[in-house]
PDB file of N, CA and C in Angstrom:
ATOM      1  N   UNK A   1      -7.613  45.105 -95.207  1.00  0.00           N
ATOM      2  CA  UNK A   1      -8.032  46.142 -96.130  1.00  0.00           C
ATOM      3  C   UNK A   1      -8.906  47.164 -95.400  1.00  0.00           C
ATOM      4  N   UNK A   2      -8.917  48.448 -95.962  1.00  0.00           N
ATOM      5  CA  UNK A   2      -9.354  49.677 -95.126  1.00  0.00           C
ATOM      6  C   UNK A   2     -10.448  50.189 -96.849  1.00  0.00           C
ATOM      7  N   UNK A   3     -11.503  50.511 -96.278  1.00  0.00           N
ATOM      8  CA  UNK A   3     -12.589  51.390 -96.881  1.00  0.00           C
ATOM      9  C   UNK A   3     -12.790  52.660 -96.514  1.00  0.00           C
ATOM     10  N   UNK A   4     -12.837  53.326 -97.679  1.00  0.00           N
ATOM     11  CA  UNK A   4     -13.352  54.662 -97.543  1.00  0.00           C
ATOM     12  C   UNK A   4     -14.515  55.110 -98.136  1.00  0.00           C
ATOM     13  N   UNK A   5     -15.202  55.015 -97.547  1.00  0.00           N
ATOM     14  CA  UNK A   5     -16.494  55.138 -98.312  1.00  0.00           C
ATOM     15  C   UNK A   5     -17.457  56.540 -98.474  1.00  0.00           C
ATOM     16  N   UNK A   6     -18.407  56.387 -99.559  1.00  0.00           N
ATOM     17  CA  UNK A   6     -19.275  57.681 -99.385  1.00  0.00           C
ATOM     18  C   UNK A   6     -20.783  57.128 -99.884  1.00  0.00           C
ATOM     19  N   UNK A   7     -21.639  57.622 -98.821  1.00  0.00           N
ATOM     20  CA  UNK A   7     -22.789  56.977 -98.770  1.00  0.00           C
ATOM     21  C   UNK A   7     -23.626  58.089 -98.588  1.00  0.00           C
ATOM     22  N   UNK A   8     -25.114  57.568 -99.999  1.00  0.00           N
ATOM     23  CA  UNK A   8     -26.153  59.189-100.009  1.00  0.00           C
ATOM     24  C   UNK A   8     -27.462  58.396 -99.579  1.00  0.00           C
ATOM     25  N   UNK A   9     -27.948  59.502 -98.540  1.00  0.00           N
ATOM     26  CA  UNK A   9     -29.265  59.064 -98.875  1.00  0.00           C
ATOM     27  C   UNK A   9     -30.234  59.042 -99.212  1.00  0.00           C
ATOM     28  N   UNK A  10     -31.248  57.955 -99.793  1.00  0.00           N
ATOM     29  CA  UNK A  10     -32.412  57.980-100.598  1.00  0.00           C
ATOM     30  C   UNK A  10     -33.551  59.206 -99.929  1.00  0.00           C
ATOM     31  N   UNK A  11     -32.964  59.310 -99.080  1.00  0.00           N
ATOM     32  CA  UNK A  11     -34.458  60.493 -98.192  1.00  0.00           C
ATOM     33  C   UNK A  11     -34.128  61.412 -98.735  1.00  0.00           C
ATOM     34  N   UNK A  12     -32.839  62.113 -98.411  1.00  0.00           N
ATOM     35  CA  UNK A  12     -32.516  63.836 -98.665  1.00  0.00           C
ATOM     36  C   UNK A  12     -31.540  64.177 -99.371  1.00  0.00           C
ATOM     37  N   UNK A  13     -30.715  63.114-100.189  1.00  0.00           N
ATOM     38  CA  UNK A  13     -29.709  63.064-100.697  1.00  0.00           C
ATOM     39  C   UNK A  13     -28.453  63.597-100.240  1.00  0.00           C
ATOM     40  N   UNK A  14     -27.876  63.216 -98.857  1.00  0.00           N
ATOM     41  CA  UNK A  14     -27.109  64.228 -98.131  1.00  0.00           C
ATOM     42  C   UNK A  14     -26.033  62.843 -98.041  1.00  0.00           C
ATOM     43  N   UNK A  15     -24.889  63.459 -98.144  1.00  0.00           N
ATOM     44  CA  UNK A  15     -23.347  62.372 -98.122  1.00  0.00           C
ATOM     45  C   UNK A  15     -23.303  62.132 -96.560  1.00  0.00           C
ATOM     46  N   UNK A  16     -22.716  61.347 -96.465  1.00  0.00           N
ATOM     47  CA  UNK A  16     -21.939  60.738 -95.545  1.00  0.00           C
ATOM     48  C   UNK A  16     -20.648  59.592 -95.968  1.00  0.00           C
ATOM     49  N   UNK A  17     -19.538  60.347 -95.127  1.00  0.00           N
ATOM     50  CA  UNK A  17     -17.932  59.835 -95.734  1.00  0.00           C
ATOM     51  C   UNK A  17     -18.197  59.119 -94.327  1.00  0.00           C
ATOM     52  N   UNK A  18     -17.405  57.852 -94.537  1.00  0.00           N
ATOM     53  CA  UNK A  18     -16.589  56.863 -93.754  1.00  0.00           C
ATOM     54  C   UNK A  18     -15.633  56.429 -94.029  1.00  0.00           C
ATOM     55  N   UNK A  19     -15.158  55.266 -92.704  1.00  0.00           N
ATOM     56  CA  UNK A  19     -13.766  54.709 -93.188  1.00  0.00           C
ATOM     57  C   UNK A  19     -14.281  53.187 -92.208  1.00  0.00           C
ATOM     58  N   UNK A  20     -13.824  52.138 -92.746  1.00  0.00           N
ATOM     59  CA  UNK A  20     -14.022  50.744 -92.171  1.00  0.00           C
ATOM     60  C   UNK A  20     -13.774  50.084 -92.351  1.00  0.00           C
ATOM     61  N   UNK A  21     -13.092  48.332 -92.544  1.00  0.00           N
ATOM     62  CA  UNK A  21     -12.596  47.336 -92.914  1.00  0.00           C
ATOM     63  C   UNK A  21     -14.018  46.359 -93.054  1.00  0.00           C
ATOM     64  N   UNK A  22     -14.797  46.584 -92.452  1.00  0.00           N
ATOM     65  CA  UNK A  22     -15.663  45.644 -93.482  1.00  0.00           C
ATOM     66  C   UNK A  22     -16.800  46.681 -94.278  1.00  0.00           C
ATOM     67  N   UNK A  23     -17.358  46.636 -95.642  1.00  0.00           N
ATOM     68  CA  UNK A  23     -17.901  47.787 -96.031  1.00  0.00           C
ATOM     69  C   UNK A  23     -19.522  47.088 -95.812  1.00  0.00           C
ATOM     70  N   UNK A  24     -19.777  46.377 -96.308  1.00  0.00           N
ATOM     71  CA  UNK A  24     -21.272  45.620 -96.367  1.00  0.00           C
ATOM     72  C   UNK A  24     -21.534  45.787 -94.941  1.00  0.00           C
ATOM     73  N   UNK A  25     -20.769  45.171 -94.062  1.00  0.00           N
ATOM     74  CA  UNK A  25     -21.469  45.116 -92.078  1.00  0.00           C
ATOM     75  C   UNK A  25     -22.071  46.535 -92.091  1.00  0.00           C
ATOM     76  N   UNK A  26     -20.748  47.917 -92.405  1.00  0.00           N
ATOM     77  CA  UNK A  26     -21.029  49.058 -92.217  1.00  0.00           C
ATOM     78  C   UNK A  26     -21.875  50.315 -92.739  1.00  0.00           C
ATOM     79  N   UNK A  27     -22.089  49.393 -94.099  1.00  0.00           N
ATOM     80  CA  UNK A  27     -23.432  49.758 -94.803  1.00  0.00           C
ATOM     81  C   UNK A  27     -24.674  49.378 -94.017  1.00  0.00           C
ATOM     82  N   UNK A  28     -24.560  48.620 -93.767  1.00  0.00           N
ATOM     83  CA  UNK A  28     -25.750  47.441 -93.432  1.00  0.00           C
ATOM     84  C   UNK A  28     -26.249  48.417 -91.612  1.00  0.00           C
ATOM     85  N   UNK A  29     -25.021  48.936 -90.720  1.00  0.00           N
ATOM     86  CA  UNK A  29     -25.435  49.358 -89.509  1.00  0.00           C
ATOM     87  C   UNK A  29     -25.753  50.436 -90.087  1.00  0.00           C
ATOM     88  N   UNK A  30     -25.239  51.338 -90.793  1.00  0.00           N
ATOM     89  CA  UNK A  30     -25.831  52.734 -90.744  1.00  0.00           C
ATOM     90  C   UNK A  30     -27.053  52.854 -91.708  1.00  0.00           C
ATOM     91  N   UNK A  31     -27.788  51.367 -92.442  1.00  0.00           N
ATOM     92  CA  UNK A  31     -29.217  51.690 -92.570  1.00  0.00           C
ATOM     93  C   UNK A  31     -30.385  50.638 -91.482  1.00  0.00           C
ATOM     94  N   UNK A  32     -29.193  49.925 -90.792  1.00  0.00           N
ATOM     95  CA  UNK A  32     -30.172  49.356 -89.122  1.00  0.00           C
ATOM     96  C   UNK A  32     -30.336  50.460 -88.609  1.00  0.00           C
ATOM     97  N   UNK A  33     -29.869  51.800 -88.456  1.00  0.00           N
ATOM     98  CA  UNK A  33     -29.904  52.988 -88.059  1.00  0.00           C
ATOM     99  C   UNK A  33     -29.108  52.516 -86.190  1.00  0.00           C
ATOM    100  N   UNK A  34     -27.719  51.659 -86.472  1.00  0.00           N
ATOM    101  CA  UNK A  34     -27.022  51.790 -85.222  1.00  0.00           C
ATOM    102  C   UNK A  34     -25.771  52.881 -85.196  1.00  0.00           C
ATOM    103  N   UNK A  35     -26.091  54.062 -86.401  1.00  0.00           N
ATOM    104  CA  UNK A  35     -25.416  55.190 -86.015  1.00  0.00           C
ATOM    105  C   UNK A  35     -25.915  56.460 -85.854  1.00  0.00           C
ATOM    106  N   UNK A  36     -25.469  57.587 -84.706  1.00  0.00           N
ATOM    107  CA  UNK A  36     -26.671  58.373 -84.408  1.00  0.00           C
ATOM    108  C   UNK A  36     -26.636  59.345 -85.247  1.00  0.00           C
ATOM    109  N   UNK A  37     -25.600  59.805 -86.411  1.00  0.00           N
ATOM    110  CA  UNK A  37     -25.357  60.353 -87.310  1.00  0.00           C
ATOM    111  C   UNK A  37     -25.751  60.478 -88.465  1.00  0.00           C
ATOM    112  N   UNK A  38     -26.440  58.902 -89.063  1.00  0.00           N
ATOM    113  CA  UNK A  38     -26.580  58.832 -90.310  1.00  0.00           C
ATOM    114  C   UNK A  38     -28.509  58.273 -89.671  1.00  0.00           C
ATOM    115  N   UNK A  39     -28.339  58.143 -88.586  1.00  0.00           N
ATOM    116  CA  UNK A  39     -29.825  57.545 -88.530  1.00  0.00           C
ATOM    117  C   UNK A  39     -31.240  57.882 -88.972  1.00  0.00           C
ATOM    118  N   UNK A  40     -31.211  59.497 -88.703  1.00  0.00           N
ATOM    119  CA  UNK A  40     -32.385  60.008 -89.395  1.00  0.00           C
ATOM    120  C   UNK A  40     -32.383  60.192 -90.862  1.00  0.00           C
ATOM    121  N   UNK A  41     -31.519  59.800 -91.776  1.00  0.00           N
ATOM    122  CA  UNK A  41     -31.576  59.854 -93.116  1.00  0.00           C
ATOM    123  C   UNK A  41     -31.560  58.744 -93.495  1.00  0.00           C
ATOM    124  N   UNK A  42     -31.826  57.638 -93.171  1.00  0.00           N
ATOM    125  CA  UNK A  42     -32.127  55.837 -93.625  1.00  0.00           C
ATOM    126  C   UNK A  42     -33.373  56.058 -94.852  1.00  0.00           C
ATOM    127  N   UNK A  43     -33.049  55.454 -95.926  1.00  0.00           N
ATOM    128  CA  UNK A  43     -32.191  54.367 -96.445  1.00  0.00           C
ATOM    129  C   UNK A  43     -30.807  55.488 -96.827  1.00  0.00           C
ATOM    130  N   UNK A  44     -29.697  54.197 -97.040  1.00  0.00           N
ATOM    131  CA  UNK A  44     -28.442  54.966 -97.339  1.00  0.00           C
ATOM    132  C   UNK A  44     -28.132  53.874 -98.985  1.00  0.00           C
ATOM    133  N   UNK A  45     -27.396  54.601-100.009  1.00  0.00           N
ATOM    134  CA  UNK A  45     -27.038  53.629-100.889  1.00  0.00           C
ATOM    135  C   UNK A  45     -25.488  53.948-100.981  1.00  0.00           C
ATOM    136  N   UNK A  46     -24.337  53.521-101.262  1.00  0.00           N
ATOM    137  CA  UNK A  46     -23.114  53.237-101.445  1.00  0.00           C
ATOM    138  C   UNK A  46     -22.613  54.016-102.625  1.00  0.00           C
ATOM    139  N   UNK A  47     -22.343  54.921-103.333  1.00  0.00           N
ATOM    140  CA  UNK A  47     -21.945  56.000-104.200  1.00  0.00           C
ATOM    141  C   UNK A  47     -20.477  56.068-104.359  1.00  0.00           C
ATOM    142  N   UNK A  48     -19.503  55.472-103.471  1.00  0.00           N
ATOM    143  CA  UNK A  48     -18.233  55.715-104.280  1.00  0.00           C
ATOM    144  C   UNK A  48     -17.448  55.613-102.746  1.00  0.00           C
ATOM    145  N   UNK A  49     -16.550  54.167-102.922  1.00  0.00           N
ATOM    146  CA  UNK A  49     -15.533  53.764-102.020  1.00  0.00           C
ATOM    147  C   UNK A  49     -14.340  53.764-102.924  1.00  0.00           C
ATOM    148  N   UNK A  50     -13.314  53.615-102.042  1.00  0.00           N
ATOM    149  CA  UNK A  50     -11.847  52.954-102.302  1.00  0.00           C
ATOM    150  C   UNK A  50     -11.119  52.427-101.623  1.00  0.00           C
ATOM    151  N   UNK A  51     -10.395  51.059-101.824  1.00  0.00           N
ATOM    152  CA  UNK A  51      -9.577  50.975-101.095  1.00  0.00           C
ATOM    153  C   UNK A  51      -8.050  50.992-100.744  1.00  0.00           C
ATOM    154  N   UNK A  52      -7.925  51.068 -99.313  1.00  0.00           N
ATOM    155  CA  UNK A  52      -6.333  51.103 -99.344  1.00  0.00           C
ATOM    156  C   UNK A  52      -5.972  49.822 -98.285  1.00  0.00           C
ATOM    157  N   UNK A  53      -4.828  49.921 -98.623  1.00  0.00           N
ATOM    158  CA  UNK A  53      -4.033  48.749 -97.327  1.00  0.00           C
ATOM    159  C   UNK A  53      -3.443  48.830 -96.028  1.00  0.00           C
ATOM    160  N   UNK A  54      -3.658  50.395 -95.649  1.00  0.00           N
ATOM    161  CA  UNK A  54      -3.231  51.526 -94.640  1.00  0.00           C
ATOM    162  C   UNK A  54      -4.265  51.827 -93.756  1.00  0.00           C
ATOM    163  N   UNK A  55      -4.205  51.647 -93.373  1.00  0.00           N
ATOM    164  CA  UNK A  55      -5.456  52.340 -92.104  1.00  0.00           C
ATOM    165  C   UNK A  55      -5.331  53.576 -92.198  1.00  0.00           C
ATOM    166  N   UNK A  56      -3.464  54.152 -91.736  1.00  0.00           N
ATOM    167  CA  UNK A  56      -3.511  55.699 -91.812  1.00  0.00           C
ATOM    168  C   UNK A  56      -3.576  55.991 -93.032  1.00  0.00           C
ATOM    169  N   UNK A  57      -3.544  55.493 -94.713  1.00  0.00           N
ATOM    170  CA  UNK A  57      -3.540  56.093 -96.020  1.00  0.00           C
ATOM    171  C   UNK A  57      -5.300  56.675 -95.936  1.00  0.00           C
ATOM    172  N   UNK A  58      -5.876  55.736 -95.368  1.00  0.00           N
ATOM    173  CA  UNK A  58      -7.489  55.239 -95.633  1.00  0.00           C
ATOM    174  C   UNK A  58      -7.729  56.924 -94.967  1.00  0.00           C
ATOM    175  N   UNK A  59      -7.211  56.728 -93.980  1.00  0.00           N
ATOM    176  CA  UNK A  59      -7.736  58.241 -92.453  1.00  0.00           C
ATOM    177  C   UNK A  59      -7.384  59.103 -93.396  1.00  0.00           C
ATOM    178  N   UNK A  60      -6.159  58.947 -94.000  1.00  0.00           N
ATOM    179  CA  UNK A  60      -5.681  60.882 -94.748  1.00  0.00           C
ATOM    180  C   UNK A  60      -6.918  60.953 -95.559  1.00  0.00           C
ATOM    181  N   UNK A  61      -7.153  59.706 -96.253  1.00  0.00           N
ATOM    182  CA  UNK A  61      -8.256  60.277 -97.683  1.00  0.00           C
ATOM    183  C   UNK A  61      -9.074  60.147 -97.175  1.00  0.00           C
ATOM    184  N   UNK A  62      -9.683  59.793 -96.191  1.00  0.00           N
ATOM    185  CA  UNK A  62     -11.174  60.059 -95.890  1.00  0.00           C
ATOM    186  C   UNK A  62     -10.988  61.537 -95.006  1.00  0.00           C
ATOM    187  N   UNK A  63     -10.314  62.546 -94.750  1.00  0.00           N
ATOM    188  CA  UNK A  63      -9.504  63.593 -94.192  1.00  0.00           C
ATOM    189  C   UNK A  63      -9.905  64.295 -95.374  1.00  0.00           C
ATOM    190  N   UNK A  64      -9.750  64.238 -96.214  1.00  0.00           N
ATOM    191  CA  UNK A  64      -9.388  64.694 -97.810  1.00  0.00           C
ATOM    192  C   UNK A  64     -10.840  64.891 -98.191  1.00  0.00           C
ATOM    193  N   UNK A  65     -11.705  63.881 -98.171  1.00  0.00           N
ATOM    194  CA  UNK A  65     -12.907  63.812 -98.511  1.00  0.00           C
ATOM    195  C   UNK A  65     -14.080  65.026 -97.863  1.00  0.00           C
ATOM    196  N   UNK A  66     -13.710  64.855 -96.772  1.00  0.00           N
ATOM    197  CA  UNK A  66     -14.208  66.019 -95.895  1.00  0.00           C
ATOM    198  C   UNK A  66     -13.819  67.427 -95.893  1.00  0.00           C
ATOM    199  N   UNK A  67     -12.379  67.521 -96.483  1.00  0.00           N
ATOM    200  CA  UNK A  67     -12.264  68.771 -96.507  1.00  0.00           C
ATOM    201  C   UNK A  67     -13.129  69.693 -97.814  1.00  0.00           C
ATOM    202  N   UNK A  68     -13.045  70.944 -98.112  1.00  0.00           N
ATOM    203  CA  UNK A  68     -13.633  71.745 -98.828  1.00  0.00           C
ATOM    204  C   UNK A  68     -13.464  71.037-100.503  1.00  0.00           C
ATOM    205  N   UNK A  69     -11.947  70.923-100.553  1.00  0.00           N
ATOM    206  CA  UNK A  69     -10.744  70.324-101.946  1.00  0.00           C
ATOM    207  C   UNK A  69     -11.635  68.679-102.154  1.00  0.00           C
ATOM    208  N   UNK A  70     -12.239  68.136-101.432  1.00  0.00           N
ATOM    209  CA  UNK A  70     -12.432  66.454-101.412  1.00  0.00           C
ATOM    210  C   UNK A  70     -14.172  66.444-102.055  1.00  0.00           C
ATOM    211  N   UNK A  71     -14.683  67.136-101.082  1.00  0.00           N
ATOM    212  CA  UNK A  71     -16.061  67.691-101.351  1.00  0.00           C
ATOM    213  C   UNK A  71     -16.797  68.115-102.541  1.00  0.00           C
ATOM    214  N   UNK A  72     -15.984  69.263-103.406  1.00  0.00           N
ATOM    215  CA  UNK A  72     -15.553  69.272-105.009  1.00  0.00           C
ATOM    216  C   UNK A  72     -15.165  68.115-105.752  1.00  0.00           C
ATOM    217  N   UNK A  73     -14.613  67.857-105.357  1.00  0.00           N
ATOM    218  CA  UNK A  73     -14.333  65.894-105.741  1.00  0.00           C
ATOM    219  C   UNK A  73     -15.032  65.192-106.345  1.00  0.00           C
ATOM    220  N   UNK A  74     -15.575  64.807-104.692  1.00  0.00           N
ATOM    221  CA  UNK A  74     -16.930  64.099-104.725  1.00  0.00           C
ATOM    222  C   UNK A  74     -18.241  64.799-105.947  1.00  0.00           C
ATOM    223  N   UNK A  75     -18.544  65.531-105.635  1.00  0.00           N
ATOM    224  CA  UNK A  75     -19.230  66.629-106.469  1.00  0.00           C
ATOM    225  C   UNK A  75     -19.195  66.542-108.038  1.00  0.00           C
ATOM    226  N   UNK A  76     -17.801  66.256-108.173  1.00  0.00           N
ATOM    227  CA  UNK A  76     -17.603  66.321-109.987  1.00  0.00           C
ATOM    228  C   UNK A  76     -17.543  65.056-110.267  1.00  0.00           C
ATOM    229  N   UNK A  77     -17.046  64.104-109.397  1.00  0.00           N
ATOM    230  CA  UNK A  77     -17.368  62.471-109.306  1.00  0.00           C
ATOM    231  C   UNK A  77     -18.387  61.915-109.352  1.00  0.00           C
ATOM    232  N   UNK A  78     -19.737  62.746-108.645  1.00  0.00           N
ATOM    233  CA  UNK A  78     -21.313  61.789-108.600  1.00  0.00           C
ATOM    234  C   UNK A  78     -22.166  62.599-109.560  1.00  0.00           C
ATOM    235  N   UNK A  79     -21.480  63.280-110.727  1.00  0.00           N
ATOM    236  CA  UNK A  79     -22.835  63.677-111.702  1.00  0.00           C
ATOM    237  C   UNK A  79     -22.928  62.865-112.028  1.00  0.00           C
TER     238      UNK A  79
END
């Protein structure tokens, strides 16, 4: 199984999209702060995954998420 995840954080409320097969490990590193991306915004909380059975389905929609069209999405998804 493949995760796509979207994670805000408690500091500045700023998203961060991923993609990963285990979601808890990868929650769990990017508030150990072992990513250099999400590190200065620790704590992170979990706001809205899905999954697929595709690795490449998982890549398009997390592709999707990032674009301008995904972003709006997200947006009308986390009021």
């Amino acid at each position: 199984m493949y995760y796509v995840y979207v994670i805000s954080s408690e500091k500045d409320n700023r998203l961060f999209k991923g993609l990963t097969n285990d979601l808890q490990k990868k929650i769990a590193q990017h508030n150990m702060g072992e990513h250099k991306e999400t590190k200065e915004h620790r704590p992170w909380v979990l706001v809205y995954s899905k999954v697929f059975t595709s690795r490449v389905k998982a890549k398009e929609y997390e592709n999707y998420l990032k674009a301008e069209e995904g972003m709006e999405f997200l947006k009308n998804k986390l009021k």
